[in-house]
PDB file of N, CA and C in Angstrom:
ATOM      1  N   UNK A   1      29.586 149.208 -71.744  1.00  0.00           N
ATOM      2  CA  UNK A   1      28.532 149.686 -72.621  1.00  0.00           C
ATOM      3  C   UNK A   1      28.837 151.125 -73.013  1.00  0.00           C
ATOM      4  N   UNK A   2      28.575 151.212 -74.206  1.00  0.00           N
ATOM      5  CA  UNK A   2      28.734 152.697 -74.398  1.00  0.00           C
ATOM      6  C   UNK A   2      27.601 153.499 -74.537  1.00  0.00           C
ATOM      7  N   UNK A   3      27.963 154.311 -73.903  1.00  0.00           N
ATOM      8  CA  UNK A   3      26.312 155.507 -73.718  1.00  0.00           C
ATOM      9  C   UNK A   3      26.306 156.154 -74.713  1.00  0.00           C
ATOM     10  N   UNK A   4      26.921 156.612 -75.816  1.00  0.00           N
ATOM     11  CA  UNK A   4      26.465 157.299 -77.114  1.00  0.00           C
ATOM     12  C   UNK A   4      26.161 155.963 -77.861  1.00  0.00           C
ATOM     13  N   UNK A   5      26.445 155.117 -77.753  1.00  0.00           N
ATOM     14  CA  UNK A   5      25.564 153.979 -78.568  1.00  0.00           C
ATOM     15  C   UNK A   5      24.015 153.827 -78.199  1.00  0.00           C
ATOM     16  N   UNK A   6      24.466 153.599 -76.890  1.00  0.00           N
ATOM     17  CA  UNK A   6      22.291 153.435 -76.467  1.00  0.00           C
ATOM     18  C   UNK A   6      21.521 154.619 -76.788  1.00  0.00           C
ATOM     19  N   UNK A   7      22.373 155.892 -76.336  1.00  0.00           N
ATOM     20  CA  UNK A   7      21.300 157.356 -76.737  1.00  0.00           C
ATOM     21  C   UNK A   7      20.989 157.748 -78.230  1.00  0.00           C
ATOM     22  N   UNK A   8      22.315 156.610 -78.887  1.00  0.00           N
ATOM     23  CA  UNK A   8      21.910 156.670 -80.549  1.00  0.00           C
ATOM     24  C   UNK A   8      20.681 155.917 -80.936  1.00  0.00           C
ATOM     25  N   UNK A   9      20.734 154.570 -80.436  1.00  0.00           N
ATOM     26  CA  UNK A   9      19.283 153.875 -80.500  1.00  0.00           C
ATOM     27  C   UNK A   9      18.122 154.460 -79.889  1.00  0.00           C
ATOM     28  N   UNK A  10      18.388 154.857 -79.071  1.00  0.00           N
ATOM     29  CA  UNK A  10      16.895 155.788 -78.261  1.00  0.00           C
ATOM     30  C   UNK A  10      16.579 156.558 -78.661  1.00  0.00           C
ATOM     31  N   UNK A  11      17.619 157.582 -79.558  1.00  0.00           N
ATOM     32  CA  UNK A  11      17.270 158.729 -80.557  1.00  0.00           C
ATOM     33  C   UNK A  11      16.181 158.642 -81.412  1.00  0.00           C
ATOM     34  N   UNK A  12      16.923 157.272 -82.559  1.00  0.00           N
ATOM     35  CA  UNK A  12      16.476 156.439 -83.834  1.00  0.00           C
ATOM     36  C   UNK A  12      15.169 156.476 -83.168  1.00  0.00           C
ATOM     37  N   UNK A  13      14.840 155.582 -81.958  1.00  0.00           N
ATOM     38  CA  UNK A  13      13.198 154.817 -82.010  1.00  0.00           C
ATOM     39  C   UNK A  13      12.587 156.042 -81.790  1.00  0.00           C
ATOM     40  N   UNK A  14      12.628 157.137 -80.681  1.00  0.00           N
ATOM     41  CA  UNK A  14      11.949 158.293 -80.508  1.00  0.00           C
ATOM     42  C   UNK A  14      11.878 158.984 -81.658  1.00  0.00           C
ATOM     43  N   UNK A  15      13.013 159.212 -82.380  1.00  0.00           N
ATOM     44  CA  UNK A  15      12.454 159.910 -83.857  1.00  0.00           C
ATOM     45  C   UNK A  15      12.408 161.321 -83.038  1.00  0.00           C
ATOM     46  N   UNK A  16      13.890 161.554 -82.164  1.00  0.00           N
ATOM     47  CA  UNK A  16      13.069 163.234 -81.901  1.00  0.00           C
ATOM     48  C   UNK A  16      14.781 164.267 -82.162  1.00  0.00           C
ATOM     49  N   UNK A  17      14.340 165.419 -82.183  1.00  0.00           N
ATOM     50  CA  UNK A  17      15.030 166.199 -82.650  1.00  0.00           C
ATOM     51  C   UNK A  17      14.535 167.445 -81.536  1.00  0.00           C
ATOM     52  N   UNK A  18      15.802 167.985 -81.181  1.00  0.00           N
ATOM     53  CA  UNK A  18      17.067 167.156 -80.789  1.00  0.00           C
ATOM     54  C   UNK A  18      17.119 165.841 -80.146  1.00  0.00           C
ATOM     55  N   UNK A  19      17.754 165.558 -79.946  1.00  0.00           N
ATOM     56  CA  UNK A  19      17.905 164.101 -79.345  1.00  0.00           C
ATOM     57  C   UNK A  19      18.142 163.870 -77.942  1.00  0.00           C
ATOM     58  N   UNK A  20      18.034 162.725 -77.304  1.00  0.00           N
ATOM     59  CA  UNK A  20      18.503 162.964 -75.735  1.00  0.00           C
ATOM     60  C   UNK A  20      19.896 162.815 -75.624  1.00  0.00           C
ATOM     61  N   UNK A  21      20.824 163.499 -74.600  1.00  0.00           N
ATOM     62  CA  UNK A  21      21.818 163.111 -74.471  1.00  0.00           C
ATOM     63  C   UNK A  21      22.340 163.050 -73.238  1.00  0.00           C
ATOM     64  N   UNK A  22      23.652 162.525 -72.989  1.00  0.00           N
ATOM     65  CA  UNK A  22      23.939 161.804 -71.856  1.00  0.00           C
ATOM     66  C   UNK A  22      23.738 162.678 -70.100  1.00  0.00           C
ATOM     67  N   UNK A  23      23.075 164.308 -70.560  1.00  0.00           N
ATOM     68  CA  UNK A  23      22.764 164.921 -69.413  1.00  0.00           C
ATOM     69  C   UNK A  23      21.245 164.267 -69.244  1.00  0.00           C
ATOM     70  N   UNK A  24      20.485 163.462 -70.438  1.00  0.00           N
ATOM     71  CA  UNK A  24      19.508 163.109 -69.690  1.00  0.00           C
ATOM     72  C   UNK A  24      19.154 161.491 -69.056  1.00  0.00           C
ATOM     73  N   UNK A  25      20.597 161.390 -68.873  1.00  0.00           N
ATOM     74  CA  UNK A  25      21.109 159.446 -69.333  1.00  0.00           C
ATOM     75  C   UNK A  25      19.866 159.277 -67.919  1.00  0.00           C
ATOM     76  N   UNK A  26      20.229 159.895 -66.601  1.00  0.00           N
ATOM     77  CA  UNK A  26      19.735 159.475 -65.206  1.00  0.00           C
ATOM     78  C   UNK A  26      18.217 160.045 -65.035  1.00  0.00           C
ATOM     79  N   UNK A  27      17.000 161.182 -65.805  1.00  0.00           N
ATOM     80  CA  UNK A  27      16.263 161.382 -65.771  1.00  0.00           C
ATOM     81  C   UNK A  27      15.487 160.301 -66.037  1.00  0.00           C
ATOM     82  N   UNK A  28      13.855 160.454 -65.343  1.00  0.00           N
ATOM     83  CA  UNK A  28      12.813 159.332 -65.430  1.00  0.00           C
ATOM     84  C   UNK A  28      12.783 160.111 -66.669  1.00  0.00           C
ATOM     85  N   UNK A  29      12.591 158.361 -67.626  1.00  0.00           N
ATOM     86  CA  UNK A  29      11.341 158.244 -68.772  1.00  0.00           C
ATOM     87  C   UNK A  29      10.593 159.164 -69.043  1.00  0.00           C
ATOM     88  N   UNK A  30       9.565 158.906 -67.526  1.00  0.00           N
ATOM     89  CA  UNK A  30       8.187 159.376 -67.753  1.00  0.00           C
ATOM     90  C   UNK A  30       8.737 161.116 -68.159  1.00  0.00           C
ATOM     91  N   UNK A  31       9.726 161.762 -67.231  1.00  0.00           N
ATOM     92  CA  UNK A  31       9.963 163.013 -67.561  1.00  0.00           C
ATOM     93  C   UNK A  31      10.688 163.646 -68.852  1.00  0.00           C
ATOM     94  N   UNK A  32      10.937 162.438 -69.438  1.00  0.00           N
ATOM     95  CA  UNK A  32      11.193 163.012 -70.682  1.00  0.00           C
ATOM     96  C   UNK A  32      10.501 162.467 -71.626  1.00  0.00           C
ATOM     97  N   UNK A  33       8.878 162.201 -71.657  1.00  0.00           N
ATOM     98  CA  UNK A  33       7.945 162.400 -72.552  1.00  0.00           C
ATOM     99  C   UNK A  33       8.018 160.869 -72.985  1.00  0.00           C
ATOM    100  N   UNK A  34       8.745 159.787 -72.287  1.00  0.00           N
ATOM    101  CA  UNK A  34       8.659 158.729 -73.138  1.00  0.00           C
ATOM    102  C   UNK A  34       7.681 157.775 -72.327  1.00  0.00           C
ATOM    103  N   UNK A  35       6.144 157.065 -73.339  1.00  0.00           N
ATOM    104  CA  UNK A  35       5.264 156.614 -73.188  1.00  0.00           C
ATOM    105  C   UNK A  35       5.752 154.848 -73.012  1.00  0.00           C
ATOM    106  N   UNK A  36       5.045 154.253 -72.836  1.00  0.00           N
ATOM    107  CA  UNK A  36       4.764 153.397 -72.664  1.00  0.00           C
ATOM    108  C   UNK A  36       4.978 152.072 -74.479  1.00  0.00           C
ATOM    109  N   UNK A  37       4.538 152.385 -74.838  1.00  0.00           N
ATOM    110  CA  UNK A  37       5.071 152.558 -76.605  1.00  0.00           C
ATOM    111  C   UNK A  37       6.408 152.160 -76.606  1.00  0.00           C
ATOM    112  N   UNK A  38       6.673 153.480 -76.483  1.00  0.00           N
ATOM    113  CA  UNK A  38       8.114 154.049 -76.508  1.00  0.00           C
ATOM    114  C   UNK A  38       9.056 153.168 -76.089  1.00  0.00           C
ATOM    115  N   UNK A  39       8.551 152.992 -74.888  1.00  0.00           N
ATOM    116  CA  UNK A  39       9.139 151.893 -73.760  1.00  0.00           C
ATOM    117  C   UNK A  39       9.692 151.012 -74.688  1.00  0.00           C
ATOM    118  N   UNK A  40       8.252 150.081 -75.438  1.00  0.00           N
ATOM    119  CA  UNK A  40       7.919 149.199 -75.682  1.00  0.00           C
ATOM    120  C   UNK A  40       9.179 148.500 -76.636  1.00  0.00           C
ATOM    121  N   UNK A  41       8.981 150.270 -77.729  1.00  0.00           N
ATOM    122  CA  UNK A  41      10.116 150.372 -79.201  1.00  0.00           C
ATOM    123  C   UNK A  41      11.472 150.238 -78.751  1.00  0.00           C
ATOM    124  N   UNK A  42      11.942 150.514 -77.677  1.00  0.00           N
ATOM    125  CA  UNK A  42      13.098 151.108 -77.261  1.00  0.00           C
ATOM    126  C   UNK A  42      13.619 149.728 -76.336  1.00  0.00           C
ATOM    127  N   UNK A  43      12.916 148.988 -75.719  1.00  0.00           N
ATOM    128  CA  UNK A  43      13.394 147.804 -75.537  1.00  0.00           C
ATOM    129  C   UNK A  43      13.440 146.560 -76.630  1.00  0.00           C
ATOM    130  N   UNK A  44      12.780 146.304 -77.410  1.00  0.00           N
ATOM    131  CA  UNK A  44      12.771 145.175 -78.467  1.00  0.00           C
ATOM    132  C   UNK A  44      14.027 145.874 -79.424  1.00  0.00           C
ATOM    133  N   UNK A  45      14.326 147.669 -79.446  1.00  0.00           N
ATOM    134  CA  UNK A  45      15.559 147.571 -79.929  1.00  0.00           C
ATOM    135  C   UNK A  45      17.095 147.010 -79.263  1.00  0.00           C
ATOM    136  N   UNK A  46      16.675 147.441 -78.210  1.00  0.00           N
ATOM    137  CA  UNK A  46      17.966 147.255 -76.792  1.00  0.00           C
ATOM    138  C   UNK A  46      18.211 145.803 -77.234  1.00  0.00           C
ATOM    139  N   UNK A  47      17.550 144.909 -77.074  1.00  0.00           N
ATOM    140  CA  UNK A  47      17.352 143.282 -76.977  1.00  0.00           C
ATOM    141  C   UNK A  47      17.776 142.779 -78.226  1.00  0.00           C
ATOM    142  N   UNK A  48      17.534 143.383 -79.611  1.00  0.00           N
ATOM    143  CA  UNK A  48      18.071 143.002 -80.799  1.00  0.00           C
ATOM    144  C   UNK A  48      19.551 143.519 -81.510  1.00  0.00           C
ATOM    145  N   UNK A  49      19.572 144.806 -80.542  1.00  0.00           N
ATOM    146  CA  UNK A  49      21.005 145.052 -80.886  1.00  0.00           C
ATOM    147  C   UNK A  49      22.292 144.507 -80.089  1.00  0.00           C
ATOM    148  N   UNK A  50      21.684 144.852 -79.163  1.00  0.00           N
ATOM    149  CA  UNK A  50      22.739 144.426 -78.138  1.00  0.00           C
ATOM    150  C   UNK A  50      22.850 142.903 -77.488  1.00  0.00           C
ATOM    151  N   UNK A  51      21.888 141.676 -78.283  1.00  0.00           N
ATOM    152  CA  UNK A  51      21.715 140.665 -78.120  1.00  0.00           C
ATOM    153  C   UNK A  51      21.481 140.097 -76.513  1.00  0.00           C
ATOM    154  N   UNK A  52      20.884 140.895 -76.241  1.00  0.00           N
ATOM    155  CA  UNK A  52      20.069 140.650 -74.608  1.00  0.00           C
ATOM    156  C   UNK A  52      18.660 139.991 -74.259  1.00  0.00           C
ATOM    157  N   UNK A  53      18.197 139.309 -73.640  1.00  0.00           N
ATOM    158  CA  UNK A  53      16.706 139.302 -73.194  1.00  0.00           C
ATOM    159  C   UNK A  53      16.517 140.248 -72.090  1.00  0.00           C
ATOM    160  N   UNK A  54      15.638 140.949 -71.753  1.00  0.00           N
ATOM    161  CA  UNK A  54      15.037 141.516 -70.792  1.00  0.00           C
ATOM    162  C   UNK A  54      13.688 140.851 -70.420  1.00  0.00           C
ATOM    163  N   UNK A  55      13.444 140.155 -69.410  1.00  0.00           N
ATOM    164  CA  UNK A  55      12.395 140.015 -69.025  1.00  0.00           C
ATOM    165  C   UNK A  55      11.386 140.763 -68.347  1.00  0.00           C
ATOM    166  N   UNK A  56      10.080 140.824 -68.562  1.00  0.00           N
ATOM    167  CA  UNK A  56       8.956 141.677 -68.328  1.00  0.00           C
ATOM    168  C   UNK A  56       9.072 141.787 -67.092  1.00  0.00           C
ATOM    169  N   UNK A  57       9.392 141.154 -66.220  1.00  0.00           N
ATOM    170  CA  UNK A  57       9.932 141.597 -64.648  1.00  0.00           C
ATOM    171  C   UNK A  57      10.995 142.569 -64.383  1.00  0.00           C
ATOM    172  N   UNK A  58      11.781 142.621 -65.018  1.00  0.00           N
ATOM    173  CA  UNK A  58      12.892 143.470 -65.163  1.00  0.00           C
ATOM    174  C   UNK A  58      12.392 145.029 -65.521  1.00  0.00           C
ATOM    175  N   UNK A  59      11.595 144.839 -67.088  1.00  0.00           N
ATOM    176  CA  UNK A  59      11.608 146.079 -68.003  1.00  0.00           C
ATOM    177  C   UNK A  59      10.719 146.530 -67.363  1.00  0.00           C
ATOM    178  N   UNK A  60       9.785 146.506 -66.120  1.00  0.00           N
ATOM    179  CA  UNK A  60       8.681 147.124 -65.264  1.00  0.00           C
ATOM    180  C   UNK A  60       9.740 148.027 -64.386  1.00  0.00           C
ATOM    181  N   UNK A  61      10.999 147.090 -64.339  1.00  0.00           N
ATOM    182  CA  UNK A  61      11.871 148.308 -63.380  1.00  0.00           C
ATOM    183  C   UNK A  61      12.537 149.545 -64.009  1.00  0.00           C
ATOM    184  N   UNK A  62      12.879 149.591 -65.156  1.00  0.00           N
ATOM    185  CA  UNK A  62      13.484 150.317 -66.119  1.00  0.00           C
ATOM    186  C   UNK A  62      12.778 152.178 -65.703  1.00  0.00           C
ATOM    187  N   UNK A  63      13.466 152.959 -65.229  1.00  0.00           N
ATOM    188  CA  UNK A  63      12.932 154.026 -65.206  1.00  0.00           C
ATOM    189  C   UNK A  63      13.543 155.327 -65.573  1.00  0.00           C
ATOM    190  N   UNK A  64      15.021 154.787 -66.082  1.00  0.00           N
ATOM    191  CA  UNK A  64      15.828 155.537 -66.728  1.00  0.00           C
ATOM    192  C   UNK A  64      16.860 155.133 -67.879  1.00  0.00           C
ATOM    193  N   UNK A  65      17.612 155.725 -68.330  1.00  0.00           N
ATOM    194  CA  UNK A  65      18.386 155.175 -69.538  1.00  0.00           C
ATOM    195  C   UNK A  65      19.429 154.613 -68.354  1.00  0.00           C
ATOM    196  N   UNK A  66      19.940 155.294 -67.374  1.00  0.00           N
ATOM    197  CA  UNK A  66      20.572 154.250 -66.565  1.00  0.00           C
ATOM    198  C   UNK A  66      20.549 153.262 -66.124  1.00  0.00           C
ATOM    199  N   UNK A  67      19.310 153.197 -65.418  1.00  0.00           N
ATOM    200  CA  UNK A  67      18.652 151.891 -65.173  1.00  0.00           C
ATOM    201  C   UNK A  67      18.559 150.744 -66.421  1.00  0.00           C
ATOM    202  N   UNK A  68      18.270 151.452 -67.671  1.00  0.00           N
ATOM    203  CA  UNK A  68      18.195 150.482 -68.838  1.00  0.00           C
ATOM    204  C   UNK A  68      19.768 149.785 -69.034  1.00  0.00           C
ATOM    205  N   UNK A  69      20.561 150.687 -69.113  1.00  0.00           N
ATOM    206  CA  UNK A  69      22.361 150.253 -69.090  1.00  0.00           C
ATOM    207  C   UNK A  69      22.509 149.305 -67.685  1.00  0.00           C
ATOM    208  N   UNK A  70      22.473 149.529 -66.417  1.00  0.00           N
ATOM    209  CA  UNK A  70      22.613 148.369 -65.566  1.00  0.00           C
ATOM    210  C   UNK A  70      22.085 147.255 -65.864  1.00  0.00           C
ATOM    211  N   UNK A  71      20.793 146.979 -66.324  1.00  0.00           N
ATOM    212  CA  UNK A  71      20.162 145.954 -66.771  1.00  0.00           C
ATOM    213  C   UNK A  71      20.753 145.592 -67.810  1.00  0.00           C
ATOM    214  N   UNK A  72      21.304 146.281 -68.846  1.00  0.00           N
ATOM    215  CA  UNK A  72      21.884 145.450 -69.721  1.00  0.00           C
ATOM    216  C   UNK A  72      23.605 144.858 -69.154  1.00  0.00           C
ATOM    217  N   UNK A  73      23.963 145.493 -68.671  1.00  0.00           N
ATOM    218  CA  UNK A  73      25.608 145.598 -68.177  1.00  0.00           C
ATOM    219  C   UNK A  73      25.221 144.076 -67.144  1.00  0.00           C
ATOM    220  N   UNK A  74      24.679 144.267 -66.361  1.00  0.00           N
ATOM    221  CA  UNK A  74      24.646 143.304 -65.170  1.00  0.00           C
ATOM    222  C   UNK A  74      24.676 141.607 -65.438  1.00  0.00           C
TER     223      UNK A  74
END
């Protein structure tokens, strides 16, 4: 998986400026301002780009962009 690909999609859905980048690949979510929403936007993109399902059991575990990449990688 490539990590400037996912932090490019996570960019896009957050819509933020500057953008996150791969020093914040291992920070919680919650600490970098991303809601629940967010979550929400940022997985239905993960799943359509990268042709994955994540199940709602899974995406409850998701608490970092790392965590989001193992889940997809695994």
């Amino acid at each position: 998986m490539d990590k400037q690909k996912l932090l490019a999609l996570v960019n896009e859905r957050l819509n933020r400026q500057p953008g996150l980048t791969e020093a914040d690949y291992e920070t919680s979510l919650n600490d970098l301002g991303v809601d629940s929403l967010d979550r929400m936007l940022i997985l239905v993109a993960v799943q359509e780009t990268f042709g994955v399902s994540i199940p709602d059991e899974k995406a409850s575990q998701i608490t970092s962009l790392q965590s989001l990449e193992d889940l997809i990688t695994a």
